[in-house]
Protein backbone atom coordinates (compact mmCIF):
# COMPACT_ATOMS: atom_id res chain seq x y z
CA UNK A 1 -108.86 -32.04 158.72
CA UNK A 2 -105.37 -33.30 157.62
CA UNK A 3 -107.38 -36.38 156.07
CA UNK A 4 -110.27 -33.73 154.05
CA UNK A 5 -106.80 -32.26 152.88
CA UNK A 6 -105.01 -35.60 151.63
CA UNK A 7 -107.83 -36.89 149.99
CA UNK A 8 -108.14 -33.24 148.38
CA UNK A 9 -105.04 -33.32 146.44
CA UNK A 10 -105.67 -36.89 145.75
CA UNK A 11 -109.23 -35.87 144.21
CA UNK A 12 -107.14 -33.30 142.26
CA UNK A 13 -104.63 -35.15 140.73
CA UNK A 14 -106.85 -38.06 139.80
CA UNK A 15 -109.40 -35.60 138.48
CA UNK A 16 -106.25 -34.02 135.97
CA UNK A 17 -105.69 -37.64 134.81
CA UNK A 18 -109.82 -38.52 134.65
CA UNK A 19 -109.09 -35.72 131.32
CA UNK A 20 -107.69 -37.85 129.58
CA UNK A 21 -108.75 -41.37 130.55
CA UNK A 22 -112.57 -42.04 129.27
CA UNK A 23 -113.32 -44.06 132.31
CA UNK A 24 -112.53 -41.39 134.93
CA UNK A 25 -114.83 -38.16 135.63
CA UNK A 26 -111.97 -35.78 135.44
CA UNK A 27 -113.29 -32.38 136.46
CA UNK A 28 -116.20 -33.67 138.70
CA UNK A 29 -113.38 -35.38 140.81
CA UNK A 30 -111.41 -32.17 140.90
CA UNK A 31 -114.48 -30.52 141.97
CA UNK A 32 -114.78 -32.86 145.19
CA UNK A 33 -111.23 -31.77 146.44
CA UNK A 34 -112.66 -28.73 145.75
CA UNK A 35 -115.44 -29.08 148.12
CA UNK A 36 -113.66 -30.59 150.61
CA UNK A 37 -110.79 -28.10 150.66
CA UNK A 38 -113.84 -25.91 151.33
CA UNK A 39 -115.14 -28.36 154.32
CA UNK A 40 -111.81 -27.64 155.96
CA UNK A 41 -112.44 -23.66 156.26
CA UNK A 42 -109.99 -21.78 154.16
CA UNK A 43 -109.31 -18.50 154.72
CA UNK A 44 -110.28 -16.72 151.29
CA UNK A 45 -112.16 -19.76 149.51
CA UNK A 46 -116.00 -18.44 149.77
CA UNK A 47 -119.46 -20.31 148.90
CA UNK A 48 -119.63 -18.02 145.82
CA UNK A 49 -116.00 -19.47 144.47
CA UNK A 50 -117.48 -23.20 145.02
CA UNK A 51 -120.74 -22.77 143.30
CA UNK A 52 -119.45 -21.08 140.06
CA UNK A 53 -116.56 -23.89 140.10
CA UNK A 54 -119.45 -25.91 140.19
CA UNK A 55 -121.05 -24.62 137.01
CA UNK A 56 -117.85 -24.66 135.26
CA UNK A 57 -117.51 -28.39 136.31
CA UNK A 58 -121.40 -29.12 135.06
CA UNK A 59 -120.76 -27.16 131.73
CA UNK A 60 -117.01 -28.57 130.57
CA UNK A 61 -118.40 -31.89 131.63
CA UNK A 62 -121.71 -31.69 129.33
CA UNK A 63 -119.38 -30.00 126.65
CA UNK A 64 -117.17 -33.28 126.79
CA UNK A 65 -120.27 -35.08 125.52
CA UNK A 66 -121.91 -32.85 123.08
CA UNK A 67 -118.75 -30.92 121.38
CA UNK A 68 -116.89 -33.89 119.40
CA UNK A 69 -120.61 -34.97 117.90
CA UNK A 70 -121.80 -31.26 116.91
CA UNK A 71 -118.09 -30.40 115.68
CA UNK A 72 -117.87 -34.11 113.25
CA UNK A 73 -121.34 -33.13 112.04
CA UNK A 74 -120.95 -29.28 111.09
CA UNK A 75 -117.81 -30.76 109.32
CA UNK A 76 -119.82 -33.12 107.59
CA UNK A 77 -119.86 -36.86 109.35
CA UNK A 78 -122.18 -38.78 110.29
CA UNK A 79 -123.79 -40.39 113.69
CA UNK A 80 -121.39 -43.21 113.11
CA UNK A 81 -118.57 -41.00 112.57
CA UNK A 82 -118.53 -39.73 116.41
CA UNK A 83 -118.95 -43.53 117.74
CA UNK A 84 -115.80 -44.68 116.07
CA UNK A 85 -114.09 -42.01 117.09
CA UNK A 86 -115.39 -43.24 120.38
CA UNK A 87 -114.27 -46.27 119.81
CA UNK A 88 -111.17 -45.22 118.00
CA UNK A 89 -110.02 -43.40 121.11
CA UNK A 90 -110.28 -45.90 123.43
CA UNK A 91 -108.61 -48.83 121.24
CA UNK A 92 -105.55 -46.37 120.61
CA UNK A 93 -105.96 -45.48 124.64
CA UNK A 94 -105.39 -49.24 125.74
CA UNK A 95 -102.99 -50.07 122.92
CA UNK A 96 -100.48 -47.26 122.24
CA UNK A 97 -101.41 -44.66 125.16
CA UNK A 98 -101.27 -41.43 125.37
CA UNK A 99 -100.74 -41.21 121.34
CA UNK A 100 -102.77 -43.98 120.69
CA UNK A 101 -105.92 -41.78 121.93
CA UNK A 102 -105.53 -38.73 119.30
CA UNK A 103 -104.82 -41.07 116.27
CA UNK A 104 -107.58 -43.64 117.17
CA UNK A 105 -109.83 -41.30 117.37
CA UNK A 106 -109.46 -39.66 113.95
CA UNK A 107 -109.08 -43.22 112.56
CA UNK A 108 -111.90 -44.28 113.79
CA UNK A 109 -113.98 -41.53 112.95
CA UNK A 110 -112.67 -41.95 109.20
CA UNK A 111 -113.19 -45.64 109.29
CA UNK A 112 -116.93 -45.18 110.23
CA UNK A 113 -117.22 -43.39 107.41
CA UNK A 114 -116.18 -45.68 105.00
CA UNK A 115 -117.44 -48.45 106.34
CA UNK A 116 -120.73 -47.90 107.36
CA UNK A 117 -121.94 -44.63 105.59
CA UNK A 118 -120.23 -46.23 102.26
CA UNK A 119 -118.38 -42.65 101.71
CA UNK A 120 -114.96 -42.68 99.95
CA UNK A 121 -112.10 -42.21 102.20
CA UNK A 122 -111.26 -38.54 100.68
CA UNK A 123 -114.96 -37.53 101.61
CA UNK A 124 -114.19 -39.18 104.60
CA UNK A 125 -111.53 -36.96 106.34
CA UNK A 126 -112.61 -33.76 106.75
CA UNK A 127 -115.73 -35.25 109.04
CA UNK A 128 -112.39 -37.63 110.77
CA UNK A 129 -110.91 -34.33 111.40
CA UNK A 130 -113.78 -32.40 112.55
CA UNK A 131 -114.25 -35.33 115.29
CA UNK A 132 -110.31 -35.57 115.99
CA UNK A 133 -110.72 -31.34 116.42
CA UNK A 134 -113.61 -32.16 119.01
CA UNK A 135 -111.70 -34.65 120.94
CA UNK A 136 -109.24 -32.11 121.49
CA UNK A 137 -111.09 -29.18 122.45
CA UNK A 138 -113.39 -30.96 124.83
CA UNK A 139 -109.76 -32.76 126.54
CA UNK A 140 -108.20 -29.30 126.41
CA UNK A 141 -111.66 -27.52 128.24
CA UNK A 142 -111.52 -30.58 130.82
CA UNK A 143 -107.69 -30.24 131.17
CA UNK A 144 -107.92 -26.62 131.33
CA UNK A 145 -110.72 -26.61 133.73
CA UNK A 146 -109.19 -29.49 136.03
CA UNK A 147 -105.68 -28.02 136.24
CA UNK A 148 -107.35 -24.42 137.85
CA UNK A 149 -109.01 -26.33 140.20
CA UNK A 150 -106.01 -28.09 141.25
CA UNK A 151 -103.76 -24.73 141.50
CA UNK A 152 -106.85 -23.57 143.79
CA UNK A 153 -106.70 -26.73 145.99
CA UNK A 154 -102.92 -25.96 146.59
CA UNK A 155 -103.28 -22.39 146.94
CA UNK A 156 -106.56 -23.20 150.04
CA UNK A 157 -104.54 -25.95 151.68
């Protein structure tokens, strides 16, 4: 049980970091210590509790994937537009972390606009924004959503 518990936590705090590095499922992870926090028997932690911590997990994890695209195209960008940000984020992420992640994004975002949708670069930030505004609503659901979890996987230990 003292091993379910360990590995809890551990699930938990990687799961907080996972929101902010691409590579790592951030609230799925937190989920697990959920779940296994559960395995051990709390008093107070019910099926009910895990299931709707499961939805929440499903739902800011789909939103991390669909938000940044819909919010860079009501804001006028393109398909190419949410891939450099993509890509934007992840150069700034290995480069000039954790500030690296917010500017790359935007920048790449606006450079996809110029360069491959030909648009001039004042056309091209308000769809840079609208991608850089995505980026930080779906981190700030996952964050959001991953921190609870955490605070719960104290509070059942």
């Amino acid at each position: 049980m003292l091993a379910l518990k360990i590995i809890a936590v551990i699930l938990g705090i990687v799961g907080l970091v996972g929101c902010v590095l691409p590579v790592i499922p951030g609230p799925p992870l937190s989920w697990l210590g959920l779940l296994l926090v559960f395995l051990t028997g709390p008093e107070g932690m019910t099926t009910t509790f895990l299931i709707v911590w499961l939805v929440i997990t499903v739902v800011v994890t789909v939103l991390d994937y669909v938000a940044p695209a819909w919010i860079t195209t009501k804001t006028g960008g393109s398909k190419a537009a949410g891939r450099g940000s993509f890509v934007g984020l992840i150069l700034g992420l290995l480069f000039f972390p954790p500030w690296g992640m917010i500017l790359g994004s935007f920048l790449g975002a606006l450079l996809a606009e110029v360069i491959f949708e030909g648009r001039n670069v004042t056309d091209s930030v308000a769809p840079a924004f609208g991608s850089f505004l995505g980026f930080l609503l779906s981190t700030g659901l996952k964050i959001t959503a991953s921190g609870v979890m955490l605070f719960y996987i104290f509070k059942f230990l």
